[in-house]
Protein backbone atom coordinates (compact mmCIF):
# COMPACT_ATOMS: atom_id res chain seq x y z
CA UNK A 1 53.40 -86.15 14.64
CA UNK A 2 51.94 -85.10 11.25
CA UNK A 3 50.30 -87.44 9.25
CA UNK A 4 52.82 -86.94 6.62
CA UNK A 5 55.75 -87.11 9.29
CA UNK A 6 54.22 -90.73 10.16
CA UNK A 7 54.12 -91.90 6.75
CA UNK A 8 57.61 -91.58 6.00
CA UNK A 9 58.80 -92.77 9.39
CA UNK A 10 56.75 -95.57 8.83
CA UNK A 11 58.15 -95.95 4.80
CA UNK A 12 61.83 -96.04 6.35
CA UNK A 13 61.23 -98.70 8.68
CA UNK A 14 59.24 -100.60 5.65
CA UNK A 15 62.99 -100.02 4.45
CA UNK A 16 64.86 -101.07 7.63
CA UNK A 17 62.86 -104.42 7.18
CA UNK A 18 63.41 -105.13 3.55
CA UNK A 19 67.09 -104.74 3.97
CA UNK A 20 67.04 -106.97 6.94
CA UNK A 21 65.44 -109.54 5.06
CA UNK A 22 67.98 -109.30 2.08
CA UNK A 23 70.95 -109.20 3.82
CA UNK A 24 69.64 -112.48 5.98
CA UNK A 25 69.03 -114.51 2.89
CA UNK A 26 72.40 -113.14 1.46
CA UNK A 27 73.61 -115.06 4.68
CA UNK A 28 72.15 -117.51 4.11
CA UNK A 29 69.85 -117.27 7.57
CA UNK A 30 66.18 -118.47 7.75
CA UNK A 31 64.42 -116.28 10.04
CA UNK A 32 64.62 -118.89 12.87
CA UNK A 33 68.31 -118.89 12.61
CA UNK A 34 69.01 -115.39 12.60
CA UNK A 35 66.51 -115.13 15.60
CA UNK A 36 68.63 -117.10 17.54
CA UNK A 37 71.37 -116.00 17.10
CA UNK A 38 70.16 -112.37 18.06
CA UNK A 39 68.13 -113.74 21.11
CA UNK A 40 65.01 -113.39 19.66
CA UNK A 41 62.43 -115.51 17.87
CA UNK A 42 61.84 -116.38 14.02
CA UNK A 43 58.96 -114.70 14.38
CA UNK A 44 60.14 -111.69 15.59
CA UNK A 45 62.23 -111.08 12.71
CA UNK A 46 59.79 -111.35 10.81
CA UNK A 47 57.98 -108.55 12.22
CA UNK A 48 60.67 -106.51 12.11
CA UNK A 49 61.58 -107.53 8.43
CA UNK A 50 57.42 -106.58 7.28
CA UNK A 51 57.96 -103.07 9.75
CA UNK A 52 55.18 -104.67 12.20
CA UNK A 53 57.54 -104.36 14.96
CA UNK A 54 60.89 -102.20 15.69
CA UNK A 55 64.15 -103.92 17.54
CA UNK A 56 65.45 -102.99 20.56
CA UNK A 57 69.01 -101.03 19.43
CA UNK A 58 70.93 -103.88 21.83
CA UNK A 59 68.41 -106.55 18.79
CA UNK A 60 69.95 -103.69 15.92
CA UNK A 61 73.41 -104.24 16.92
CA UNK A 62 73.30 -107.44 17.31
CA UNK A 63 71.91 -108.29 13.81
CA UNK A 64 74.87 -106.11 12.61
CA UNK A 65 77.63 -108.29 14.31
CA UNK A 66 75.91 -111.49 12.89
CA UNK A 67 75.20 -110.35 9.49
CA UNK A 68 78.26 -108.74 8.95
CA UNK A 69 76.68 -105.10 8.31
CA UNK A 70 79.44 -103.10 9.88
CA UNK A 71 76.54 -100.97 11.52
CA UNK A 72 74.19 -100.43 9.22
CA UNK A 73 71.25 -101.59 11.24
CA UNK A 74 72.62 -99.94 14.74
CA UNK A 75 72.72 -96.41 12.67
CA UNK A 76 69.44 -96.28 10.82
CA UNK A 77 67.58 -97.39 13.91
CA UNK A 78 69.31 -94.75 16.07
CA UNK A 79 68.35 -92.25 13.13
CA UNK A 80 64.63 -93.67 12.75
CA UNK A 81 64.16 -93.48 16.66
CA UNK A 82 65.52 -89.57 16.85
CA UNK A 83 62.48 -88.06 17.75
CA UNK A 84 63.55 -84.73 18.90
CA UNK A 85 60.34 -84.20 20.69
CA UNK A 86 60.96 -86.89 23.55
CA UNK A 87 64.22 -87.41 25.74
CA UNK A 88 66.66 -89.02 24.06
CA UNK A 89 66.21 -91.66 27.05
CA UNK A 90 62.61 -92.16 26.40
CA UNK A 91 62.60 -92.25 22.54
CA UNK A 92 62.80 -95.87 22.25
CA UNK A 93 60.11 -96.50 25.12
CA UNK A 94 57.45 -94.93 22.88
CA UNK A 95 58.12 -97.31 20.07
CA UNK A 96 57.74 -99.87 22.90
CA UNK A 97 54.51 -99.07 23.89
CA UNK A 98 53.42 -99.16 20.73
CA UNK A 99 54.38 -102.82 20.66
CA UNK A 100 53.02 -103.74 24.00
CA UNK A 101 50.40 -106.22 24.80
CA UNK A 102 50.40 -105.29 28.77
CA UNK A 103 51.91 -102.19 30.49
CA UNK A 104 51.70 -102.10 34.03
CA UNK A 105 52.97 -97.95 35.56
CA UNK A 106 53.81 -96.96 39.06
CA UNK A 107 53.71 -93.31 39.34
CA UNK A 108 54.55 -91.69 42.81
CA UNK A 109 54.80 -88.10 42.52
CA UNK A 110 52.94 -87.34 38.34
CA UNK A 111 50.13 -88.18 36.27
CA UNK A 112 51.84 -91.22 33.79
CA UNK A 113 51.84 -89.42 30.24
CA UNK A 114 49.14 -92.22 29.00
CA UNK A 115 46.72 -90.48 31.21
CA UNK A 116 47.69 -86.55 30.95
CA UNK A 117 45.35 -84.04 29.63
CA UNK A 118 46.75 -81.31 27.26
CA UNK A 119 46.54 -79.02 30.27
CA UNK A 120 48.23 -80.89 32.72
CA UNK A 121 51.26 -81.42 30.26
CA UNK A 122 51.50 -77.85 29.51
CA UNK A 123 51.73 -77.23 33.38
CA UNK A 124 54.09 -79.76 33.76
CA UNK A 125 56.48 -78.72 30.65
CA UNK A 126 56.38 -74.96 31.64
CA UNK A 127 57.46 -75.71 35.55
CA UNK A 128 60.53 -77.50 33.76
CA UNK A 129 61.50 -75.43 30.85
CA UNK A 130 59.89 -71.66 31.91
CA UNK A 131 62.13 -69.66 29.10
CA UNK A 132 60.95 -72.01 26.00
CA UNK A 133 58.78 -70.87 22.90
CA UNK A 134 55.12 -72.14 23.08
CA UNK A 135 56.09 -74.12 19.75
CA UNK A 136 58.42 -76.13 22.05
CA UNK A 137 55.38 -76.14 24.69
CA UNK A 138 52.86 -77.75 21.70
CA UNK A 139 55.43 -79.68 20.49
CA UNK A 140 56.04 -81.95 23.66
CA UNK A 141 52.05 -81.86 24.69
CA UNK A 142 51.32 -82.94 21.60
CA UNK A 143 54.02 -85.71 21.65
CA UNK A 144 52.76 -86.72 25.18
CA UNK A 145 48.95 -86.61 23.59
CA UNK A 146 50.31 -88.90 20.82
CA UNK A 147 51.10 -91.28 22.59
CA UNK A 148 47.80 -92.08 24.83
CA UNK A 149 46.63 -92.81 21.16
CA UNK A 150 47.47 -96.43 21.95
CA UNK A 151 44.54 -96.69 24.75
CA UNK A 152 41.93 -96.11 21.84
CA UNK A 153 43.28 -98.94 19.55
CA UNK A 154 40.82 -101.81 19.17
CA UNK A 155 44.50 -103.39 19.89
CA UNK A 156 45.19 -101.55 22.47
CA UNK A 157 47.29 -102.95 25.53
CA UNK A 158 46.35 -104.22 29.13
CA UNK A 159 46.71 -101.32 30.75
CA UNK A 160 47.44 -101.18 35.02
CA UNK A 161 48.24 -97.76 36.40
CA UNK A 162 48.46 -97.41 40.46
CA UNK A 163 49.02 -93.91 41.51
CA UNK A 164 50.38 -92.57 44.94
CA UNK A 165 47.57 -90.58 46.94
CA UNK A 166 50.24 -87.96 46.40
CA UNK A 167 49.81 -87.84 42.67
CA UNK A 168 45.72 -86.94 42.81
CA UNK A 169 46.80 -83.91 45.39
CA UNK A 170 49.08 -81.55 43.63
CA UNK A 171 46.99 -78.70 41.66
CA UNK A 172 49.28 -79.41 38.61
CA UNK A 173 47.66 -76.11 36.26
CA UNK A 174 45.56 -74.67 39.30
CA UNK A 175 42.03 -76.57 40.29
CA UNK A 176 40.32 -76.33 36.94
CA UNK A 177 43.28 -78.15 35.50
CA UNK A 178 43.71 -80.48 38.18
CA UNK A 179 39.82 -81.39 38.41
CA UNK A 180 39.82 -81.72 34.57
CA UNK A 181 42.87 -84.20 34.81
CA UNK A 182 41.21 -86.55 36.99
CA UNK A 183 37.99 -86.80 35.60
CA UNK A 184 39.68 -87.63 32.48
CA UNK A 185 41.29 -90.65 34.69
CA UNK A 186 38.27 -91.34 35.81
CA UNK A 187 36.58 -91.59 32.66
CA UNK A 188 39.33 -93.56 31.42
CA UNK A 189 38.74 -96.16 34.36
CA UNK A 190 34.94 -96.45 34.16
CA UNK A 191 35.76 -96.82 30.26
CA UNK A 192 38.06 -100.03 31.18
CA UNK A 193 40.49 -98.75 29.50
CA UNK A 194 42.95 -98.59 32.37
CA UNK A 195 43.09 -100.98 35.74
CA UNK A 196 43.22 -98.74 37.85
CA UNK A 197 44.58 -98.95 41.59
CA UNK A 198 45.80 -96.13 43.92
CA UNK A 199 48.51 -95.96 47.17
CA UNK A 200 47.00 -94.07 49.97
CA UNK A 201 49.17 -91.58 52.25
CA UNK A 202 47.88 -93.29 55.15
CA UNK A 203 49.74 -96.51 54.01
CA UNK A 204 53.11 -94.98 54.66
CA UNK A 205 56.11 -96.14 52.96
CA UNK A 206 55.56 -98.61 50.08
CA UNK A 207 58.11 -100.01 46.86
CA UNK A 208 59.66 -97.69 43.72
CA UNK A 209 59.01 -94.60 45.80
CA UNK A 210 61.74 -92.47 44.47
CA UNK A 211 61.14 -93.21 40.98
CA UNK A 212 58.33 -94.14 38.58
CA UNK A 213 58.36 -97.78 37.07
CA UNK A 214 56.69 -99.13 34.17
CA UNK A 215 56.87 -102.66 33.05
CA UNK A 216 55.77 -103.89 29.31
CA UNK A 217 55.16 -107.15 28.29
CA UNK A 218 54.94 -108.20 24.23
CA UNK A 219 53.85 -111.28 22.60
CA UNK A 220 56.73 -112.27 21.45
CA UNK A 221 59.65 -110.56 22.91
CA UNK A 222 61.06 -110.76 26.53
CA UNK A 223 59.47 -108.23 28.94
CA UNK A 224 61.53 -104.97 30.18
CA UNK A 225 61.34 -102.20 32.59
CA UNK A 226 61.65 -98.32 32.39
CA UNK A 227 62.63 -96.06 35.40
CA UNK A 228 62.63 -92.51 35.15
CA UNK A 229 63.73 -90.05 37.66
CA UNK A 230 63.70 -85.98 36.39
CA UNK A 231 66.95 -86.07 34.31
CA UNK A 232 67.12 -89.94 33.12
CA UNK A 233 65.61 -93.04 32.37
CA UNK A 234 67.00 -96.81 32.15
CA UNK A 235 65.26 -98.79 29.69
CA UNK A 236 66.47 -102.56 30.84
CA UNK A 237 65.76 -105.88 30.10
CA UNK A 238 68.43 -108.21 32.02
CA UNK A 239 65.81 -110.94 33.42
CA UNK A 240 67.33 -110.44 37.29
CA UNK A 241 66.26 -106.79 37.16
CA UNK A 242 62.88 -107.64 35.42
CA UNK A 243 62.12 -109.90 38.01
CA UNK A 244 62.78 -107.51 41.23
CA UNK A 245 60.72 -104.54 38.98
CA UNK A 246 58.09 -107.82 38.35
CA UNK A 247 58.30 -107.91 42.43
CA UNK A 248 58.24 -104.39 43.40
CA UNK A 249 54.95 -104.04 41.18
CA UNK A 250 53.13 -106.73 43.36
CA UNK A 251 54.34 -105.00 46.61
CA UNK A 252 52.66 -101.94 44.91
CA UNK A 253 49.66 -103.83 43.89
CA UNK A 254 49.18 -105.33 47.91
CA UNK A 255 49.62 -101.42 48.78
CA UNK A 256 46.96 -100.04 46.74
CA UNK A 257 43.33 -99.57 46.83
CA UNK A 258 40.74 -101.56 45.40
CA UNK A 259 39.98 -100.35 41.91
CA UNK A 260 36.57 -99.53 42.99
CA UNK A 261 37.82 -97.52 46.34
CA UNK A 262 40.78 -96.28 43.86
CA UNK A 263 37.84 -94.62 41.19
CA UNK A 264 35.79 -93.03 44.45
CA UNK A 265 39.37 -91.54 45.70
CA UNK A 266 39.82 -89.80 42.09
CA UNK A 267 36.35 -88.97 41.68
CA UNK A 268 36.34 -87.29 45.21
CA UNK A 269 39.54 -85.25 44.30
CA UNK A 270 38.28 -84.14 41.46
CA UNK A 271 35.58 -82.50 42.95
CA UNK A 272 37.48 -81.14 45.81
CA UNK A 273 39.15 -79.85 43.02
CA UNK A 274 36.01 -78.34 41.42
CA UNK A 275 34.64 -76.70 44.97
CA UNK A 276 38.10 -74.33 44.84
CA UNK A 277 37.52 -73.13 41.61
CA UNK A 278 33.80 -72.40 42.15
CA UNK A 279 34.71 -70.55 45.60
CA UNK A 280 37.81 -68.41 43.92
């Protein structure tokens, strides 16, 4: 997103938060009692009210039924979230991992966008969409390069990625591409800027293989999980479902490598990776 883009996204949700804040006292509401009556805490509306945080649209609506904003909140949220470059499925997960203090990602069959190189996503948008402009190509690589911003914060969150074996494999771009993507993981990992933890073939079936997973925890806000498969995603946060993704995660975690065997595995596919494209 341009700079300029940013700033005004970031301006309206300043805007979001004032009006929250004057329509609460209007009410009447401290921040503790509007935060429970939305399911969330005191303090949490108060980060949304200084536009530190963003609510969850389930969070938007419900401040609209409480405050009485016929809504207001549910629209301008669903308007500050349109980002036309992501799914409208995934929008709201980037704002989420923005907010995240520890993101944990099972991928089984692609590189998790945190860890893509520009190449790799332009290989990996092109299979999918082969008649668009290269402006629509740049757009979406650069909105998946955006968002690995977040592992370079001095904030940035605890970040746990297992891969399947399958995932280091695949020449996603051709070799060059493919060797260039996972050095970049493993400079990422050596960096400790990403656990990371990988699912060998040789281990056979193991949990969440038909779709990725990724589970986010926040400081103060109730964890949720994502699932994606190619044409949707469920962003969900009913505790009962968090708790079987919570579970499926430590299957994953019993499945994988050490991080230390996991680096040597990428490291070693990367140059297998590199022999091919010095021998073509």
């Amino acid at each position: 997103m341009a700079k300029g883009a940013h700033g005004s996204r970031q301006a309206a949700w300043e805007f979001f938060g004032a009006e929250l804040k004057r329509r609460r006292e209007e009410a009447a509401f401290t921040q503790v009692e509007l935060g429970a009556r939305v399911f969330v805490s005191g303090g949490y509306i108060g980060q949304f009210e200084q536009a530190i945080r963003k609510p969850q649209l389930d969070v938007a609506q419900r401040i609209d039924t409480v405050l009485q904003t016929e809504g207001f909140f549910e629209r301008m949220w669903r308007k500050l979230i349109d980002d036309k470059r992501y799914a409208d499925y995934f929008a709201e997960v980037v704002e989420l991992e923005r907010m995240a203090t520890k993101i944990c990602q099972f991928a089984p069959s692609v590189i998790p966008g945190l860890l893509q190189t520009a190449r790799y996503a332009q290989a990996i948008t092109l299979a999918a969409n082969p008649f668009v402009t290269d402006e629509h190509v740049n757009e979406r690589v650069s909105a998946r390069l955006e968002r690995s911003h977040i592992l370079k914060d001095a904030t940035r969150p605890e970040y746990w990625a297992i891969l399947h074996e399958n995932v280091l494999r695949v020449p996603v771009g051709g070799p060059p591409a493919m060797a260039e993507q996972l050095e970049h993981i493993a400079t990422l990992a050596r960096e400790r800027k990403v656990l990371l933890a990988v699912v060998p073939r040789s281990h056979g079936a193991c949990a969440s293989m038909a779709a990725m997973l990724q589970l986010m925890e926040f400081d103060d806000a109730p964890p949720t999980v994502y699932t994606e498969t190619s044409f949707s995603g469920d962003l969900l946060d009913d505790p009962a479902v968090v708790k079987r993704a919570q579970r499926a995660y430590d299957l994953l975690r019993g499945a994988a490598l050490s991080p230390e065997v996991s680096l040597a595995m990428v490291e070693s596919a990367a140059e297998d990776f590199r022999r091919c494209t010095s021998t073509t």
